[in-house]
C-alpha atoms as a PDB file:
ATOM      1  CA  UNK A   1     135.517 126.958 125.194  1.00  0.00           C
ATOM      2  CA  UNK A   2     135.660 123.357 127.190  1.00  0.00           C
ATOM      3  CA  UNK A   3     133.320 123.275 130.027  1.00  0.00           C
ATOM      4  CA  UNK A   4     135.394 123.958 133.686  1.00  0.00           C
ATOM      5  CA  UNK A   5     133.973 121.612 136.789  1.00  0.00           C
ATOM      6  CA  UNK A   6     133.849 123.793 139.572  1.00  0.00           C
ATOM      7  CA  UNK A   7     135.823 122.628 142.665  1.00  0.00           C
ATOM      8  CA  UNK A   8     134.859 124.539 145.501  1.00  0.00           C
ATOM      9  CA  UNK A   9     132.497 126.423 147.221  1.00  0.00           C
ATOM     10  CA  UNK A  10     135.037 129.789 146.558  1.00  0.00           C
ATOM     11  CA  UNK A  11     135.252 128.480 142.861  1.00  0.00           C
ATOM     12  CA  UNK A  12     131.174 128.737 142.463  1.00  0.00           C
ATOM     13  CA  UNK A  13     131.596 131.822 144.058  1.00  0.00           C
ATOM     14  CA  UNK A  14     134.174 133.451 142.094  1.00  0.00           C
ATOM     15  CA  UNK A  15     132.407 131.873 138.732  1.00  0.00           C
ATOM     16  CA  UNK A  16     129.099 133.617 139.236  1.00  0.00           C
ATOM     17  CA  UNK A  17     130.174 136.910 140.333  1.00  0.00           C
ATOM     18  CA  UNK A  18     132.149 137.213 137.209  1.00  0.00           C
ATOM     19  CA  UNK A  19     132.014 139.903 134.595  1.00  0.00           C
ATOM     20  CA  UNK A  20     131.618 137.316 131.966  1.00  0.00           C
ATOM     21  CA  UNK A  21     128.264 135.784 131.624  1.00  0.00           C
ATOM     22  CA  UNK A  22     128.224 131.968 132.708  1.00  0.00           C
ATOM     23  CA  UNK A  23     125.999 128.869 132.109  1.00  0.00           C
ATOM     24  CA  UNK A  24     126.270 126.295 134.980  1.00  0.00           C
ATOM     25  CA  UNK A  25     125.297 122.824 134.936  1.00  0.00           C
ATOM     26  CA  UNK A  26     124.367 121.292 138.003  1.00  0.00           C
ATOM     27  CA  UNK A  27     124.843 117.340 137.918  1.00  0.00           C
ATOM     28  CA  UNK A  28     125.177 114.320 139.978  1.00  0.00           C
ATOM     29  CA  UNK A  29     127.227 110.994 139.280  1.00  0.00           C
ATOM     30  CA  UNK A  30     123.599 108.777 139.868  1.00  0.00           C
ATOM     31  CA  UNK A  31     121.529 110.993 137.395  1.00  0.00           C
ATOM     32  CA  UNK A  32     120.996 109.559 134.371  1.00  0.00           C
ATOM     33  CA  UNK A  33     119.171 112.816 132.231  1.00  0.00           C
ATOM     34  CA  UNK A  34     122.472 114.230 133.427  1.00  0.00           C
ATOM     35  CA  UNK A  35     124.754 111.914 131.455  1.00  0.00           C
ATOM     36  CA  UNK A  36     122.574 111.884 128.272  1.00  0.00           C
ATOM     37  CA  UNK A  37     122.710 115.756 128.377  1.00  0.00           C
ATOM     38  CA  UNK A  38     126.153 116.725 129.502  1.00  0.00           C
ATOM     39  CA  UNK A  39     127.625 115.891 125.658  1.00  0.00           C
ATOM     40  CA  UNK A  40     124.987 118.203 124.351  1.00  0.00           C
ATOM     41  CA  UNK A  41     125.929 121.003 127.139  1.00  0.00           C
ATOM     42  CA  UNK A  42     129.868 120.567 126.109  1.00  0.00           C
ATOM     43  CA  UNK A  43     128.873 120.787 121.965  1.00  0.00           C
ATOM     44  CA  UNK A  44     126.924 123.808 123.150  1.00  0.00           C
ATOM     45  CA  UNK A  45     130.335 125.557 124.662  1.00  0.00           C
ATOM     46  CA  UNK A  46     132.282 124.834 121.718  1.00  0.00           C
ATOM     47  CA  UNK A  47     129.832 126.655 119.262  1.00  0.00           C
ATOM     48  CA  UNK A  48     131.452 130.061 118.193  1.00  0.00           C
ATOM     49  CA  UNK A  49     127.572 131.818 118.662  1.00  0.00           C
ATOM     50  CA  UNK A  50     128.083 130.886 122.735  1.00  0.00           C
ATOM     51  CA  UNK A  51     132.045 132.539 123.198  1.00  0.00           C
ATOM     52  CA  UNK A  52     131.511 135.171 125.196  1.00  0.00           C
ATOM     53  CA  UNK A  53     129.560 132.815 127.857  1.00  0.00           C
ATOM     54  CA  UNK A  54     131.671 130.865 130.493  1.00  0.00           C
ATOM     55  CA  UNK A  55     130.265 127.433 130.441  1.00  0.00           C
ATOM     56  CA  UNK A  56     130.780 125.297 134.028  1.00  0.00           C
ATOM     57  CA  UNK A  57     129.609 121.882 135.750  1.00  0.00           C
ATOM     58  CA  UNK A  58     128.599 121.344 139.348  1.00  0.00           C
ATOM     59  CA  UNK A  59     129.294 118.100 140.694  1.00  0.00           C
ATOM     60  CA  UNK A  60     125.978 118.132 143.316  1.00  0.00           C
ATOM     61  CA  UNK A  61     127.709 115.509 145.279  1.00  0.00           C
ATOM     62  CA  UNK A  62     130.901 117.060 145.983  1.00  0.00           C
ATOM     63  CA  UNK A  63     129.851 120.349 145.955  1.00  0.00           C
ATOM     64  CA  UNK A  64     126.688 120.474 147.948  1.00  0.00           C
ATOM     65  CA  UNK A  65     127.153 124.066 149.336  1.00  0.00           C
ATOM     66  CA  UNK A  66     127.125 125.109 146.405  1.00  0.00           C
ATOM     67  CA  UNK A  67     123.803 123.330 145.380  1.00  0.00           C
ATOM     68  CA  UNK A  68     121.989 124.467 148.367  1.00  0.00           C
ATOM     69  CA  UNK A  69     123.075 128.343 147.451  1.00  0.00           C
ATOM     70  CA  UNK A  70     121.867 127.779 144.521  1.00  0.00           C
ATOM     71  CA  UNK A  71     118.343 126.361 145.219  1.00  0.00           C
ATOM     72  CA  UNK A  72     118.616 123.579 143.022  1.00  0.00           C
ATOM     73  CA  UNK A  73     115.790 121.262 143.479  1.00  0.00           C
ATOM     74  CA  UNK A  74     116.226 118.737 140.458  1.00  0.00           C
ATOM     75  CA  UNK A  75     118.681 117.322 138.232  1.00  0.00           C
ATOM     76  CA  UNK A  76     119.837 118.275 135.747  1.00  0.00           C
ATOM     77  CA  UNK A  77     119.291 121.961 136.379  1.00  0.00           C
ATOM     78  CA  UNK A  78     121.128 124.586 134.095  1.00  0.00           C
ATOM     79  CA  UNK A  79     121.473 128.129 135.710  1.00  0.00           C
ATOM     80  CA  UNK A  80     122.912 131.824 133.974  1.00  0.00           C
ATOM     81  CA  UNK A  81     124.350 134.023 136.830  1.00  0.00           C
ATOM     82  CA  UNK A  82     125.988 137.206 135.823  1.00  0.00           C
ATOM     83  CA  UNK A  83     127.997 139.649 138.800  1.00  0.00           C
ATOM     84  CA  UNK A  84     126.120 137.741 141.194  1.00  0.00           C
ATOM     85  CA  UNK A  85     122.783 137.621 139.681  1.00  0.00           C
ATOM     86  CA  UNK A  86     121.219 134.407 138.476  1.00  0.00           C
ATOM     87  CA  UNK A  87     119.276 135.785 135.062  1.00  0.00           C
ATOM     88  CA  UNK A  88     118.177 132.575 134.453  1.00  0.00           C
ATOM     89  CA  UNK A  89     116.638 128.595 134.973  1.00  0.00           C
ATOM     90  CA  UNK A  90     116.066 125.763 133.420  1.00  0.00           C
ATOM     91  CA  UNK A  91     115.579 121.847 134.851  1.00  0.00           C
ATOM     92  CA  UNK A  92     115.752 118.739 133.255  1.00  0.00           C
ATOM     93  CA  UNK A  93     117.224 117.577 129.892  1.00  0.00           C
ATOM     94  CA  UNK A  94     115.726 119.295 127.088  1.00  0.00           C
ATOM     95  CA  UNK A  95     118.126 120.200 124.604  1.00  0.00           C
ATOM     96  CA  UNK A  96     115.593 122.617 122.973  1.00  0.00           C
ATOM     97  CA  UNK A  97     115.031 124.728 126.287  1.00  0.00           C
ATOM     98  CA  UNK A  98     118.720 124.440 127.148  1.00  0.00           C
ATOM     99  CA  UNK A  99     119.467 125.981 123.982  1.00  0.00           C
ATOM    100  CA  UNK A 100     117.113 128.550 123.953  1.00  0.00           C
ATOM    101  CA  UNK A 101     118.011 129.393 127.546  1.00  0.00           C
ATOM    102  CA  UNK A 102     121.630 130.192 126.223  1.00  0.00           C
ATOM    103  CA  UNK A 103     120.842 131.901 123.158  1.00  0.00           C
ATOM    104  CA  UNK A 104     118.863 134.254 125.005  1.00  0.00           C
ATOM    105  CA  UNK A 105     121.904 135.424 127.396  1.00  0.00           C
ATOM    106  CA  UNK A 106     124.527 134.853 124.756  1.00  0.00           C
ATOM    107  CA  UNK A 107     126.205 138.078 123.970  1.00  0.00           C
ATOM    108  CA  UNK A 108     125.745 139.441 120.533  1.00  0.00           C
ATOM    109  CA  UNK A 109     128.678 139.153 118.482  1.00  0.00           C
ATOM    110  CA  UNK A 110     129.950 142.601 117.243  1.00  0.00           C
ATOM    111  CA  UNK A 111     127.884 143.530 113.625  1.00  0.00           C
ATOM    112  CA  UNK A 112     130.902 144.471 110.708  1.00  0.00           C
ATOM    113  CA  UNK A 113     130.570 147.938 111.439  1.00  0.00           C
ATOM    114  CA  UNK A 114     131.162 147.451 114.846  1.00  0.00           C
ATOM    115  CA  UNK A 115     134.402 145.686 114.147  1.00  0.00           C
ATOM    116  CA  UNK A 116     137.349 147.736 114.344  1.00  0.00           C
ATOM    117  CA  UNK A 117     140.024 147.680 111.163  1.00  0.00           C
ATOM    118  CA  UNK A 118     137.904 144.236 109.892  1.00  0.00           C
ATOM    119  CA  UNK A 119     138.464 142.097 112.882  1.00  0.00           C
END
């Protein structure tokens, strides 16, 4: 799944109150951790392990109500919300942490006996 930039304050909104689980990253155009870890972040949604996790950017500078809702304090910060709940943090651009961070809130994929007629 590619990674969606968020738009709008309403967007953010709509994004973290979801039913789905989502991983937001929040960036800015200046930041340069940001642009060494945002091809990492987009490899990360594509990964068959991570499909049941919505994966979004924040643009910090055009989006700044949404930053401030957020409490993010430092770029690049990475954030798991799910129906309105943030489940999870993590600043800076560590791959390993990142990774872990999304692991941990990825939703197991179904075993083979929970698959109905093999699929």
């Amino acid at each position: 799944m590619p990674v969606t930039p968020i738009t709008d304050f309403k967007h953010f909104y709509q994004v973290i109150n979801s039913d789905t689980p989502v991983v937001i990253d929040f960036w800015a155009p200046w930041c340069m951790p940001c642009k060494v870890i945002s091809p990492i972040f987009e490899k990360f949604s594509d990964q068959e392990e991570n499909a049941g996790l919505g994966f979004y950017k924040v643009d910090t500078e055009a989006n700044e109500q949404a930053m401030e809702e957020a409490a993010v304090r430092v770029m690049p910060t990475f954030m798991v919300f799910h129906k309105g709940n943030k489940l999870d943090e993590t600043a800076g651009a560590y791959p390993s942490k990142l990774a872990d961070m999304i692991k941990k809130h990825a939703p197991a994929a179904p075993t083979d006996s929970e698959k109905v007629d093999g699929v």
